[in-house]
Every structure is written in structure tokens, then in C-alpha cells.
N, C-alpha and C. Protein backbone atom coordinates (compact mmCIF):
# COMPACT_ATOMS: atom_id res chain seq x y z
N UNK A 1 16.90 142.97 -39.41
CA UNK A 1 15.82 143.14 -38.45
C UNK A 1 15.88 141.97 -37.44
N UNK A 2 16.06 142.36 -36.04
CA UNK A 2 16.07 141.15 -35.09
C UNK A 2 14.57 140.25 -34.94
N UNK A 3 15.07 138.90 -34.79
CA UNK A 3 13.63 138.14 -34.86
C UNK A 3 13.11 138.22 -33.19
N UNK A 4 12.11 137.73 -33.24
CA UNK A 4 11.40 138.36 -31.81
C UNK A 4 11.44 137.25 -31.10
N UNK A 5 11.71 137.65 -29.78
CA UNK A 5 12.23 136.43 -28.60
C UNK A 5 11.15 135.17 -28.77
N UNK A 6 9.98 135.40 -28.54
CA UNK A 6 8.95 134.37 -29.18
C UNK A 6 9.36 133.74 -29.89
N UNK A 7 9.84 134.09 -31.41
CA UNK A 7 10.58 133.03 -32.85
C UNK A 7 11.89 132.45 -31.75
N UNK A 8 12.29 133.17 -31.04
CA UNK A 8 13.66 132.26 -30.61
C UNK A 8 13.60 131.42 -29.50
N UNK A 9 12.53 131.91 -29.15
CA UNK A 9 12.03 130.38 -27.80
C UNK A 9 11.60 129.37 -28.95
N UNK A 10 11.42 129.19 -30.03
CA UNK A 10 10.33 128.41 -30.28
C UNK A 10 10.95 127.49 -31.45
N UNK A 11 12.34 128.16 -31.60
CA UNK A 11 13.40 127.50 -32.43
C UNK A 11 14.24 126.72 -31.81
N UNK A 12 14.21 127.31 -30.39
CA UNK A 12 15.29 126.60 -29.28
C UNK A 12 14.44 125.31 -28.81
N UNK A 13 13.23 125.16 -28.80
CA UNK A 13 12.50 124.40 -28.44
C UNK A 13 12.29 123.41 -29.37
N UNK A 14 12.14 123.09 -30.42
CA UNK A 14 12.36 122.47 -31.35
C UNK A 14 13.33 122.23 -31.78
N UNK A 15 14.62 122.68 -31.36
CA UNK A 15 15.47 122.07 -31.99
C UNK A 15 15.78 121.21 -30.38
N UNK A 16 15.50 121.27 -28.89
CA UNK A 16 15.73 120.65 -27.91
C UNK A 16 15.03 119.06 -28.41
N UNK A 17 13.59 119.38 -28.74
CA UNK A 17 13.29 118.34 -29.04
C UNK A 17 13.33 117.11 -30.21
N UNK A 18 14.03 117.90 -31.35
CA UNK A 18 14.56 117.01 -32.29
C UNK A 18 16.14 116.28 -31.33
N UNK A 19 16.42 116.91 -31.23
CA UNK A 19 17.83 116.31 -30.35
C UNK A 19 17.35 115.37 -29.13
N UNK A 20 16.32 115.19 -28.82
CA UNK A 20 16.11 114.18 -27.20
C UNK A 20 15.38 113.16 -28.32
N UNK A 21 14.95 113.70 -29.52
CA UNK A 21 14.48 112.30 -30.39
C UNK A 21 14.97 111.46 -30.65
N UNK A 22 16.45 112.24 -31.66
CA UNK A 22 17.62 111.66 -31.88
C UNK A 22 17.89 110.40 -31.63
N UNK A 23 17.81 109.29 -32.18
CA UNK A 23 18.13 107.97 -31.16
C UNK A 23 19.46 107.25 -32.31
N UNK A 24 20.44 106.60 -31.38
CA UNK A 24 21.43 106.04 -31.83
C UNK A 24 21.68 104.56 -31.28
N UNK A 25 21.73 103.66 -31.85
CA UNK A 25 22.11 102.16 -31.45
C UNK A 25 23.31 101.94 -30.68
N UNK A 26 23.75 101.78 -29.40
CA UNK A 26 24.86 101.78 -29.03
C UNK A 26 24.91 100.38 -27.88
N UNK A 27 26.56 100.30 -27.27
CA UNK A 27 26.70 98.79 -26.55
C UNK A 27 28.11 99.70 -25.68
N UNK A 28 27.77 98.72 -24.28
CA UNK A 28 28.85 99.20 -23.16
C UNK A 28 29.56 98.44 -24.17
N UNK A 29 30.69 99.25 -23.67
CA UNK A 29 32.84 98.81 -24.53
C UNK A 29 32.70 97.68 -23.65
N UNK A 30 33.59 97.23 -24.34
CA UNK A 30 34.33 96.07 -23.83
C UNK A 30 35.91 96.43 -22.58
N UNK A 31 35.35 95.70 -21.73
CA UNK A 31 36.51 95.79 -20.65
C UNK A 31 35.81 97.16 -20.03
N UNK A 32 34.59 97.47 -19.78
CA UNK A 32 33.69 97.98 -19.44
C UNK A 32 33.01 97.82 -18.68
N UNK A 33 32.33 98.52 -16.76
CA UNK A 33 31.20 97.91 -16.33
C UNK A 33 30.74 99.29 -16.03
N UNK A 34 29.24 99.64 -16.43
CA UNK A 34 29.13 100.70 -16.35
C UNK A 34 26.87 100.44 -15.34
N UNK A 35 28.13 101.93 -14.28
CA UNK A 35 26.19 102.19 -13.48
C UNK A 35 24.92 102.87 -14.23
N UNK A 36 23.96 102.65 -14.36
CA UNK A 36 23.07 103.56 -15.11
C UNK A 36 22.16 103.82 -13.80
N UNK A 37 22.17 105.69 -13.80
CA UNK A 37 22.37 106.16 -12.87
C UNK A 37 20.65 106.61 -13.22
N UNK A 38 19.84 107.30 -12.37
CA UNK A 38 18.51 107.56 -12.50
C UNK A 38 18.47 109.09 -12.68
N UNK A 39 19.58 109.81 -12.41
CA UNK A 39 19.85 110.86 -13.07
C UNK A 39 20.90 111.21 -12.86
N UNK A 40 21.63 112.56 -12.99
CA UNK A 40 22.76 113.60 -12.96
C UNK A 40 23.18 113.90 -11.65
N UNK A 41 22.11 114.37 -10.85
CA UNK A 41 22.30 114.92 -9.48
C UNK A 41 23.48 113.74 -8.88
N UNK A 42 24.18 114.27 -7.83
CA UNK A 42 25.12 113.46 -6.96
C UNK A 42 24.26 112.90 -6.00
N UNK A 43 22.92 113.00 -5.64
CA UNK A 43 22.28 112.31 -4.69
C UNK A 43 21.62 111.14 -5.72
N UNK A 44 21.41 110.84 -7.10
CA UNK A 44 20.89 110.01 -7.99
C UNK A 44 21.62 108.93 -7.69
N UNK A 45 20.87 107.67 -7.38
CA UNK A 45 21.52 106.27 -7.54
C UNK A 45 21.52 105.38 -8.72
N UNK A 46 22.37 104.85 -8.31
CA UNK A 46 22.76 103.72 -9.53
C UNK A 46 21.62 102.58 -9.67
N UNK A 47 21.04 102.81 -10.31
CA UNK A 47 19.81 101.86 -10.51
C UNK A 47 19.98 100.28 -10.90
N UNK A 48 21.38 100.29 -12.01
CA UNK A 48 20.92 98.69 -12.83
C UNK A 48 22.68 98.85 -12.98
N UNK A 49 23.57 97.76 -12.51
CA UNK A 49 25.04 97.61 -13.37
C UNK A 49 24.68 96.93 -14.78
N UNK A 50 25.47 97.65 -15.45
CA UNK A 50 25.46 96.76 -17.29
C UNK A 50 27.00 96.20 -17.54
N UNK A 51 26.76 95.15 -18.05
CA UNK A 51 28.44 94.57 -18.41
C UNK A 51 28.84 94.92 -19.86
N UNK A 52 29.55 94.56 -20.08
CA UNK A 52 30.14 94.50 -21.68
C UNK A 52 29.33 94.02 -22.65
N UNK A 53 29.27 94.97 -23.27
CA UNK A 53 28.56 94.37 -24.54
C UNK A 53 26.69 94.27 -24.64
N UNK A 54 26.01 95.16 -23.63
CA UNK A 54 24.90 95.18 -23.53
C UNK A 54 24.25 95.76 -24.36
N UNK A 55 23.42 95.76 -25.31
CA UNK A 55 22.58 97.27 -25.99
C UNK A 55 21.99 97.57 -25.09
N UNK A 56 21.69 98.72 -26.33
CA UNK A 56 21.27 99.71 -25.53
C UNK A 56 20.75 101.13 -26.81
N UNK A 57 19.67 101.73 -26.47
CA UNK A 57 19.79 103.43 -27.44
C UNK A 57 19.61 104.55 -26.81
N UNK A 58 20.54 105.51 -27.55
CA UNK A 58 21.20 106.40 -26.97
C UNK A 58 19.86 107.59 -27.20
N UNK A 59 19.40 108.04 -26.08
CA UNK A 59 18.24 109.22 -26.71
C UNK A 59 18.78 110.54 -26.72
N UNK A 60 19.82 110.61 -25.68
CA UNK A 60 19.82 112.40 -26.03
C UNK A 60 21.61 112.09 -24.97
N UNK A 61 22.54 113.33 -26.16
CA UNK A 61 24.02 113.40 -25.25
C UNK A 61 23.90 114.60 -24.82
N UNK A 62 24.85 114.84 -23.77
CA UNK A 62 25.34 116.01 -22.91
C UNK A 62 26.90 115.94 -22.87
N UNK A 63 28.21 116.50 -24.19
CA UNK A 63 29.14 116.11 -24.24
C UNK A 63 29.65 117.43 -22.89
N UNK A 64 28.47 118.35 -22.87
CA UNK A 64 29.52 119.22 -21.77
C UNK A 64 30.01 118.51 -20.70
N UNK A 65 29.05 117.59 -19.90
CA UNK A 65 29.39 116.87 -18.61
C UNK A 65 29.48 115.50 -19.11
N UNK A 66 29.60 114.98 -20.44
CA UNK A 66 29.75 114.12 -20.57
C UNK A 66 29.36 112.63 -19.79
N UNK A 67 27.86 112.56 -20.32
CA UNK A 67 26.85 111.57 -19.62
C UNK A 67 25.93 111.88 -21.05
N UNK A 68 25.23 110.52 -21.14
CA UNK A 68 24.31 110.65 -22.29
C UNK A 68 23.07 109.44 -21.61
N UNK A 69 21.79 110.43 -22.02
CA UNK A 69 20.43 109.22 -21.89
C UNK A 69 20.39 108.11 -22.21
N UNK A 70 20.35 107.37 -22.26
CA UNK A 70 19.66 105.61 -22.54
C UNK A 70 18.76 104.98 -22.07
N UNK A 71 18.36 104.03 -23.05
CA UNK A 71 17.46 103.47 -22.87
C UNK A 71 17.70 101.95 -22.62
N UNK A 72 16.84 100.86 -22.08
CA UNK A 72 17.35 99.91 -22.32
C UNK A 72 16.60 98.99 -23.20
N UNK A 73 16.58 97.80 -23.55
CA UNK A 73 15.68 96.49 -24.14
C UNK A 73 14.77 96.61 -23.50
N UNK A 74 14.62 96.36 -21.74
CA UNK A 74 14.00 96.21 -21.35
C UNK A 74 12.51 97.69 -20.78
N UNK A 75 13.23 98.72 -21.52
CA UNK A 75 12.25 99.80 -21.30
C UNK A 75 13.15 100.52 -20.21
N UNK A 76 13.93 100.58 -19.79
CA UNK A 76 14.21 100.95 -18.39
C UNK A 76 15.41 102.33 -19.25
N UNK A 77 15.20 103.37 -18.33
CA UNK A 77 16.02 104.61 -18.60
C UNK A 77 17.15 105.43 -17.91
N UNK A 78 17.91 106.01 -18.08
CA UNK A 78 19.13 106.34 -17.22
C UNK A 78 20.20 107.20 -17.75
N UNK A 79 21.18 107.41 -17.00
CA UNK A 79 22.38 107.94 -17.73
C UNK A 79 23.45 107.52 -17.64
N UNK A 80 24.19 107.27 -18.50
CA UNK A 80 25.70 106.43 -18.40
C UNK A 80 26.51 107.46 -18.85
N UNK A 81 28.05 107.37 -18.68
CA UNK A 81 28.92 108.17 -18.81
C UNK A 81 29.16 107.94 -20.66
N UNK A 82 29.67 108.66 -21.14
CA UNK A 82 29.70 108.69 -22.66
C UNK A 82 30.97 107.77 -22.95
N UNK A 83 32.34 108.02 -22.13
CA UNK A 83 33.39 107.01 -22.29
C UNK A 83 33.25 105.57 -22.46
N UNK A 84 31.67 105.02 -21.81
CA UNK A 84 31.83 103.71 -21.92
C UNK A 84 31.15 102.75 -22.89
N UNK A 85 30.17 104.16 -23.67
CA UNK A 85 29.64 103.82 -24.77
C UNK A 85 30.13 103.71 -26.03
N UNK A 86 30.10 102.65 -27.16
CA UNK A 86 30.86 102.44 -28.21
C UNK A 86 29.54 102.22 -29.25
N UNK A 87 29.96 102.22 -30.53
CA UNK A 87 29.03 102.04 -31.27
C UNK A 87 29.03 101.10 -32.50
N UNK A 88 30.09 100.61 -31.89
CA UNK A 88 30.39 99.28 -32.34
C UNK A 88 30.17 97.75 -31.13
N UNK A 89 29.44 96.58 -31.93
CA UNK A 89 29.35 95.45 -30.74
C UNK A 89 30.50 95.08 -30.24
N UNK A 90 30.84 94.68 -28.73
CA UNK A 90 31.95 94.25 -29.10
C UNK A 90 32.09 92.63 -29.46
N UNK A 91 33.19 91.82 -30.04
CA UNK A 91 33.28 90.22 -30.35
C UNK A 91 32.43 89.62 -29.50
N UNK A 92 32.17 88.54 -30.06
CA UNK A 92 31.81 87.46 -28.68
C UNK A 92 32.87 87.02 -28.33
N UNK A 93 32.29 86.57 -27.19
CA UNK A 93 33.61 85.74 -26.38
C UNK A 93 34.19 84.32 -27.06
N UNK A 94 35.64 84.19 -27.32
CA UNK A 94 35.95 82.75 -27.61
C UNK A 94 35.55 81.76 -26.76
N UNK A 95 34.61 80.86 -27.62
CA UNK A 95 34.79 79.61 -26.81
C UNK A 95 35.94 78.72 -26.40
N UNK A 96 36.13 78.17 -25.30
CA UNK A 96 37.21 76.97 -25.39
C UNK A 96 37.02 75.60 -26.48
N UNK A 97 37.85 75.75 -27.59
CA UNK A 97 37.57 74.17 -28.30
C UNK A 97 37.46 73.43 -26.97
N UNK A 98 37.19 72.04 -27.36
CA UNK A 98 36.92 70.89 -26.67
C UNK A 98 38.24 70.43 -26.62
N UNK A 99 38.53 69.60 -25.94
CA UNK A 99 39.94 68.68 -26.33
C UNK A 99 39.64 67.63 -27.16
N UNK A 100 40.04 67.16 -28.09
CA UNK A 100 39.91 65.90 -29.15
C UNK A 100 39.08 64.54 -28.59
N UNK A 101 38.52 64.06 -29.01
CA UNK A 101 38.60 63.02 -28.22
C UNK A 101 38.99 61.46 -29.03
N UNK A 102 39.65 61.05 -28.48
CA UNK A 102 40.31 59.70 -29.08
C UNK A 102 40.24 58.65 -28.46
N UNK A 103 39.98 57.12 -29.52
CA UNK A 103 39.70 56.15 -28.87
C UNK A 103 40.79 55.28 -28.46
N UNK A 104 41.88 56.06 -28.76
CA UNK A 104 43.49 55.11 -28.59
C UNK A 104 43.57 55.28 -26.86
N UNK A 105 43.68 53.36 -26.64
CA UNK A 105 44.15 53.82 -24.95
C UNK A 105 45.85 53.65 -24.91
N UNK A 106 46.06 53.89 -23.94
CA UNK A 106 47.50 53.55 -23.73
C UNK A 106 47.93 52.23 -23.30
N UNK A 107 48.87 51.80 -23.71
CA UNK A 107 49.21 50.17 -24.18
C UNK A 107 50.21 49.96 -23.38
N UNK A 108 50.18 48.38 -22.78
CA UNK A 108 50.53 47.75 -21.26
C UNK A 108 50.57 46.77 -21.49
N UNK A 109 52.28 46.36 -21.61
CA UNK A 109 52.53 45.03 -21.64
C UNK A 109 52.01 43.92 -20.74
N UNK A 110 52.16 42.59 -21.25
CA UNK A 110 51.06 41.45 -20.64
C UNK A 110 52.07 41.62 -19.33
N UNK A 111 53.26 41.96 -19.35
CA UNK A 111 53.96 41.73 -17.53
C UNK A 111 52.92 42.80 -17.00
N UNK A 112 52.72 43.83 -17.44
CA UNK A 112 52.21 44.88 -16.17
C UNK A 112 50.52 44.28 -15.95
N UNK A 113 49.79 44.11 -17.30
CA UNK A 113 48.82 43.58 -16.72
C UNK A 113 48.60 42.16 -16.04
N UNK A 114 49.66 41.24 -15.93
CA UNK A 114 49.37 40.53 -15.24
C UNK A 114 49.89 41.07 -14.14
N UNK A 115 50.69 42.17 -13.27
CA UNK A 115 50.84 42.31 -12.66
C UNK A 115 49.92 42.94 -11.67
N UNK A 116 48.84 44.10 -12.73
CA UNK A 116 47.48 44.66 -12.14
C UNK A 116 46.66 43.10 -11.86
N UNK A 117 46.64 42.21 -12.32
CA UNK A 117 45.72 41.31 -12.07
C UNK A 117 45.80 40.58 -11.03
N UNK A 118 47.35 40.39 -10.70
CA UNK A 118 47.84 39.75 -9.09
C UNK A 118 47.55 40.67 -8.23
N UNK A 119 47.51 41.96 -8.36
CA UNK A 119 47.17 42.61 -7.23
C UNK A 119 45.95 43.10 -6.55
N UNK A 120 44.82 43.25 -8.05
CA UNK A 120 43.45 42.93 -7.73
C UNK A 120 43.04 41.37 -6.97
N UNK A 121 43.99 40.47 -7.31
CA UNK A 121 43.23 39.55 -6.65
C UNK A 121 43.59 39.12 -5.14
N UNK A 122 44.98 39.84 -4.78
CA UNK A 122 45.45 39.77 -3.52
C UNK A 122 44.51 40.95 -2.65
N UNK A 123 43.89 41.80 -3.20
CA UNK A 123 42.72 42.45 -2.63
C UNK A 123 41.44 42.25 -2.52
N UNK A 124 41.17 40.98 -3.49
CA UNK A 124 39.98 40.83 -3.84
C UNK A 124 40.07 39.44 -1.86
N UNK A 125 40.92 38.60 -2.16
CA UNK A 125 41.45 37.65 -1.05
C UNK A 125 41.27 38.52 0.00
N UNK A 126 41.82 39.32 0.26
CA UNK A 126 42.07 40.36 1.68
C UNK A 126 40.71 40.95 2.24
N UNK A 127 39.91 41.01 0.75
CA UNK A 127 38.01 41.39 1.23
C UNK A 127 37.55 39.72 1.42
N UNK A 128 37.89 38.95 1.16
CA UNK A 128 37.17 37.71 1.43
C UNK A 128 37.91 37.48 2.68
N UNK A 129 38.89 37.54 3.59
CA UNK A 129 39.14 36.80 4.42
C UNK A 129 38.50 38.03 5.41
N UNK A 130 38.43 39.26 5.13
CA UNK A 130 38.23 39.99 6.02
C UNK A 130 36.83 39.76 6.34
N UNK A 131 35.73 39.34 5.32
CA UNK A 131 34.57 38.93 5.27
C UNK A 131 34.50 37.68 5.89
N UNK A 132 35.44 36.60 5.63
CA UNK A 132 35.42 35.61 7.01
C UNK A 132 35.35 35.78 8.30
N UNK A 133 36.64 36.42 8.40
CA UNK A 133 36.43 37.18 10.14
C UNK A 133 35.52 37.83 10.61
N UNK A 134 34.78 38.53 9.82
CA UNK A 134 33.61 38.92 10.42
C UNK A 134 32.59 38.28 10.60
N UNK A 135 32.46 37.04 9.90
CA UNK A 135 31.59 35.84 9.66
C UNK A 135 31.77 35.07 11.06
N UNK A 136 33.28 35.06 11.39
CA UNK A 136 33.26 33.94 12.30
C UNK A 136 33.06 34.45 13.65
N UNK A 137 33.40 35.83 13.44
CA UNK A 137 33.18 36.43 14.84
C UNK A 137 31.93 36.32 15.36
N UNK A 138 31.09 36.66 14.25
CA UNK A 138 29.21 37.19 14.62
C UNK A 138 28.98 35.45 15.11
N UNK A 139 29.38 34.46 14.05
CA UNK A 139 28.95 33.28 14.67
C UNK A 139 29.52 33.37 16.33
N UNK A 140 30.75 33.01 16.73
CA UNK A 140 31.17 32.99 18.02
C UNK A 140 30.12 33.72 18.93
N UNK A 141 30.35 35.07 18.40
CA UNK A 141 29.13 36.01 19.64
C UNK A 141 27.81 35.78 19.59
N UNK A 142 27.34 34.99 18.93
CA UNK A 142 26.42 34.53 18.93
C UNK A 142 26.05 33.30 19.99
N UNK A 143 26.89 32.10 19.94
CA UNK A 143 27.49 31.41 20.56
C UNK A 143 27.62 31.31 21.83
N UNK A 144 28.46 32.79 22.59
CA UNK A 144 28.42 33.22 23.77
C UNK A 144 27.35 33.73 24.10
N UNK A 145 26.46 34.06 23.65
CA UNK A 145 25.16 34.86 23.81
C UNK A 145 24.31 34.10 24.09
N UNK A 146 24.30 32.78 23.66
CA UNK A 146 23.44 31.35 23.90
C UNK A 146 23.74 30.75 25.14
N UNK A 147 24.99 30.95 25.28
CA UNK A 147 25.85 30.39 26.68
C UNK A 147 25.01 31.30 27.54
N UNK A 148 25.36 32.34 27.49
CA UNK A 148 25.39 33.26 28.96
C UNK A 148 23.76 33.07 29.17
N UNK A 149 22.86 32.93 28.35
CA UNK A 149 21.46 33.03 28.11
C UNK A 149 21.25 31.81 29.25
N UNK A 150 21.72 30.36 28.94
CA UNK A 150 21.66 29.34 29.04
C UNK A 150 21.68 29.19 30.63
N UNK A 151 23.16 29.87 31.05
CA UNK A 151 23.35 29.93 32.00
C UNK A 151 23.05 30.67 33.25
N UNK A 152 22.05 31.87 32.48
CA UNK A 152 21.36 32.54 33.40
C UNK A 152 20.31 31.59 33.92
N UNK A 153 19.67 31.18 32.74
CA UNK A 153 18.57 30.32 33.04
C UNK A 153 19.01 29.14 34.07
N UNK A 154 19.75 28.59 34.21
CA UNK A 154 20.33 27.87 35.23
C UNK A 154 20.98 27.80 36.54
N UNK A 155 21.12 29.39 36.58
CA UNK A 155 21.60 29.89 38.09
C UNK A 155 19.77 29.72 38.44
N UNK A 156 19.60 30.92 37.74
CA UNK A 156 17.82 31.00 38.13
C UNK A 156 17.45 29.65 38.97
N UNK A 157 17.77 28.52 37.84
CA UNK A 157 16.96 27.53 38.50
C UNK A 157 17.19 26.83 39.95
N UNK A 158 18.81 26.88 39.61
CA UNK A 158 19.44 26.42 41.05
C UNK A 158 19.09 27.45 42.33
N UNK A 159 18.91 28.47 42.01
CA UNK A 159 18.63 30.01 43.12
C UNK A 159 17.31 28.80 43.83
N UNK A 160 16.51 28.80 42.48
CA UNK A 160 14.66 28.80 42.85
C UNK A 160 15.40 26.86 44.11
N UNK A 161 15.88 26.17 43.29
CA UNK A 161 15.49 24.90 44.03
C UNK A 161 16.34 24.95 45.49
N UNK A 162 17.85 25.91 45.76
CA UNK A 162 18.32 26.09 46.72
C UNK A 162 17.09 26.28 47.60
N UNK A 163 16.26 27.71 47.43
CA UNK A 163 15.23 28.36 47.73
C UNK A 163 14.01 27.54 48.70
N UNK A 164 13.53 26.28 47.70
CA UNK A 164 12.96 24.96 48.13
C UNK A 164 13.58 24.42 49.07
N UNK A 165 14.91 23.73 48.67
CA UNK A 165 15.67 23.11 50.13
C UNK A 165 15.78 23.89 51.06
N UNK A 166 16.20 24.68 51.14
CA UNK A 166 15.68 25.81 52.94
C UNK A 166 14.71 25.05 53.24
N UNK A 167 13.39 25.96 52.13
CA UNK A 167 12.00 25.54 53.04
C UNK A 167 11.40 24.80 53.38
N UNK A 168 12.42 23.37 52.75
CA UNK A 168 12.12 22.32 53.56
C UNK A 168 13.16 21.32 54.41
N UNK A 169 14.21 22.21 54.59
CA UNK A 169 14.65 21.98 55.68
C UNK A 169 14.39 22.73 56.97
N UNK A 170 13.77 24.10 56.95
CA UNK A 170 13.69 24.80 58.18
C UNK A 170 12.26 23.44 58.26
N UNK A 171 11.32 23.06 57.85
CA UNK A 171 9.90 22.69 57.93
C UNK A 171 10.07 20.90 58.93
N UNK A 172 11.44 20.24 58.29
CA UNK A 172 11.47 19.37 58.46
C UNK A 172 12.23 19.52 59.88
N UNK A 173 13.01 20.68 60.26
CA UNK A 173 13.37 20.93 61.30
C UNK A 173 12.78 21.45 62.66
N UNK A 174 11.64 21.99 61.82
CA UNK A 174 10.25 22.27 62.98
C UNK A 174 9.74 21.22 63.36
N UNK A 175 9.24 20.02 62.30
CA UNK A 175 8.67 19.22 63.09
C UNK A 175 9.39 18.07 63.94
N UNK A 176 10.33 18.14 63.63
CA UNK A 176 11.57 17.49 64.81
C UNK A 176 10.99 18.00 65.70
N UNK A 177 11.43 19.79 65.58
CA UNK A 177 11.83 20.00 67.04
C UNK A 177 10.30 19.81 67.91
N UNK A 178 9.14 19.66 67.01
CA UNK A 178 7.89 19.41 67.67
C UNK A 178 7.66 18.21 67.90
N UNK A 179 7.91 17.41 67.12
CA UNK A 179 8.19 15.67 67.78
C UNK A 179 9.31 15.67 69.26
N UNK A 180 10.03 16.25 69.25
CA UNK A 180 10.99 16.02 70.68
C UNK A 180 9.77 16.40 71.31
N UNK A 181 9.47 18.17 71.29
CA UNK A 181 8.78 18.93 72.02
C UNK A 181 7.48 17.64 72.72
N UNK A 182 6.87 17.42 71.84
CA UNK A 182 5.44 16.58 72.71
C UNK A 182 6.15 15.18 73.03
N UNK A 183 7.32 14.38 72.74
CA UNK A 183 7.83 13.20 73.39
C UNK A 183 7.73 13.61 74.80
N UNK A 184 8.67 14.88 74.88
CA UNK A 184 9.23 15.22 75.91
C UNK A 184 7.84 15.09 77.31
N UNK A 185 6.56 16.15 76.53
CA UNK A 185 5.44 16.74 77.43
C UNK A 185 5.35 14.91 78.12
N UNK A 186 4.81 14.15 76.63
CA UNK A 186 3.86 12.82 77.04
C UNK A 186 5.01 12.17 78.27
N UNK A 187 6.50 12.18 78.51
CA UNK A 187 7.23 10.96 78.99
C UNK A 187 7.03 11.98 80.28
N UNK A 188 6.60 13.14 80.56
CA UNK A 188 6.61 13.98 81.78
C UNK A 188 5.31 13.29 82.52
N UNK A 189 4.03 13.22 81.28
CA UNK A 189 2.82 13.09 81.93
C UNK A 189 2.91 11.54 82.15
N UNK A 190 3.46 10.58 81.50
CA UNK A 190 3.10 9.41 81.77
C UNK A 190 4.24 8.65 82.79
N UNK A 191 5.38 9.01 82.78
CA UNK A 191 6.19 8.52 84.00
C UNK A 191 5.85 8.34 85.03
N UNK A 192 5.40 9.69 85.57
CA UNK A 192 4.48 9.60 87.25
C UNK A 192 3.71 8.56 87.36
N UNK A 193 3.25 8.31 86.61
CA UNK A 193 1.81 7.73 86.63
C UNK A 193 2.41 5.92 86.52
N UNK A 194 3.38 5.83 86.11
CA UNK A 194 3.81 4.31 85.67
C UNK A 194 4.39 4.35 87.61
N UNK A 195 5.29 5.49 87.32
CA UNK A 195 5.85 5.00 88.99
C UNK A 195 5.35 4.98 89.55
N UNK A 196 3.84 5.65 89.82
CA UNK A 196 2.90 5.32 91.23
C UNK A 196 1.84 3.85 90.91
N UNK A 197 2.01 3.61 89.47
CA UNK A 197 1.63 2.28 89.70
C UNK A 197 2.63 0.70 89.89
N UNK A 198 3.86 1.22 89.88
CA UNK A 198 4.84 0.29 90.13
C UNK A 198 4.63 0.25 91.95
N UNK A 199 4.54 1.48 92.77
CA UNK A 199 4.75 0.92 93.95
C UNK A 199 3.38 0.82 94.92
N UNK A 200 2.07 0.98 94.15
CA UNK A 200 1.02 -0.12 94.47
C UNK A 200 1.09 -1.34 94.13
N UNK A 201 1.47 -2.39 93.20
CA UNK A 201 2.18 -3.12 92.84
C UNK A 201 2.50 -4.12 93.77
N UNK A 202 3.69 -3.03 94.37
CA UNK A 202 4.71 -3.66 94.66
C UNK A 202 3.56 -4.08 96.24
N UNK A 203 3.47 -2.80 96.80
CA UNK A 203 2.58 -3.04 97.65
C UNK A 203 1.27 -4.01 98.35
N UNK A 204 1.07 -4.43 97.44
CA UNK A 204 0.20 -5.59 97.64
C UNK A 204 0.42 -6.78 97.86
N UNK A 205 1.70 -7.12 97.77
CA UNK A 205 2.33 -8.33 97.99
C UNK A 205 2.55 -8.17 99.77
């Protein structure tokens, strides 16, 4: 007797949903980088890249198109391709050992280190004399700097007293020429006057 489409929706439905229950512990493979996509469609984007070795659980596969649900740690959901899922972790990564470490140095006869020691000190000399020269220079320019100072101040002064002698030579040359000037007036006004009394003078005799 056939069972009635009702019983077979309702078997198909329950068994859809035992299968999206389904959950499996799984981790991207190793040598693996896989997109978890927001769905199937070719317009669905790649939401989150996962590297190697991420968990992850698997809620529901689709081996026809081969893509299966996941979930992540962080709550977040998607679909990854089934090839890149393994169900095994993969190793951790080797660390690099350290390199040893040892307190042995390497050993240098007294010629070579006295030879490092002559040459530190022929450098150590070469910063001290070079530190002289710069010593003696700043003194020198210093030196000249006092000079030229010195000697400004001393044109200055000679400028200012040249300056003075002019003004008192044009001054002393004015009043010359004003001492001639009134000799000259008085020997005009008083000559006449001597000669017209020389020849009443004379006259009276």
C-alpha cells in the first residue's frame, strides 16, 4: 500500500533537518587558503579568508556541488569548498631552535691585541688633535672678531674727530676772513680822515 505524500513530505523533512543538525569538528588543510563565501550563488561574496589550520564545524554537506556549511569560533557562517576541509588538525609549525649560546670568545694573541691597542690610540690622538684645531681656531676667530670690533670702534672715532676738525677749521676760517673783512672797512674809514688831518697840519705852519 503506497504511503501518502503527506507521510513523505514529512519524512523528507526530518530527515533534511537531522542532516543540517549534523555537526562535525573540522580545520582548513594545510597548504590551504580557503574563502568562506556567504552563500552558493556566483553573485555571493567572500566574506572572511581562513588560513591553515583554523577550526571550524561543519553543519550541513552538499557532496553534489561539493561546498559544505560552516560555522566559525567566532559565530560567523558560510560555505567553503569540501576539498579544503580535513578532519584532522594540521601540526604546528616548527619552531626555529635558538642557536646555542656560548661563553667561549675567540682568542688573540698579545701581538694582535697590542696591535688593536696601537690603533685605538692613534685614533683616540687623531680625535684629540682634531679637537685642538678646533679649539684653536674658535680661539683665533674670536680674536679677529675683537680686532675688527676694536677697529670699527676706531674708524668711528677718527670719522667723528676728522668731522670736528672741519668744523673748526671752516669756523676758524670765517673769522679770519671776518677779521680781514672789518680791518679792511675800519683802514677805508679811518685813512681819509688821518690824511685830511695831515694836510691841515701841515697847513698852519
Amino acid at each position: 500500500m503506497p504511503l501518502p505524500r503527506f507521510l513523505l513530505l514529512l519524512l523528507a523533512l526530518s530527515f533534511t533537518v537531522t542532516s543540517d543538525a549534523a555537526t562535525d569538528a573540522a580545520f582548513v588543510a594545510e597548504g590551504a587558503t580557503a574563502g568562506l563565501k556567504s552563500g552558493l550563488a556566483k553573485t555571493d561574496k567572500v566574506i572572511k579568508s581562513l588560513e591553515p589550520g583554523t577550526p571550524l564545524t561543519v553543519i550541513k554537506k552538499n557532496p553534489k556541488i561539493g561546498y559544505a556549511k560552516v560555522k566559525l569560533a567566532s559565530g560567523e557562517t558560510g560555505w567553503l569548498p569540501l576539498r579544503v576541509l580535513t578532519a584532522q588538525a594540521p601540526p604546528p609549525a616548527a619552531k626555529p631552535e635558538p642557536a646555542p649560546i656560548t661563553s667561549e670568545t675567540p682568542s688573540r694573541t698579545p701581538q694582535q691585541l697590542q696591535a688593536e691597542l696601537d690603533h685605538l690610540q692613534t685614533e683616540l690622538n687623531a680625535v684629540r688633535q682634531a679637537s685642538a684645531n678646533v679649539l684653536r681656531i674658535q680661539a683665533e676667530r674670536d680674536q679677529l672678531q675683537e680686532s675688527v670690533i676694536f677697529l670699527r670702534k676706531a674708524l668711528d672715532t677718527a670719522l667723528r674727530e676728522k668731522s670736528v676738525l672741519n668744523d673748526d677749521q671752516k669756523q676758524a676760517w670765517f673769522l679770519i676772513g671776518g677779521g680781514v673783512l672789518f680791518g679792511g672797512i675800519l683802514l677805508g674809514v679811518l685813512l681819509p680822515r688821518l690824511s685830511v688831518r695831515r694836510q691841515s697840519h701841515w697847513s698852519s705852519f
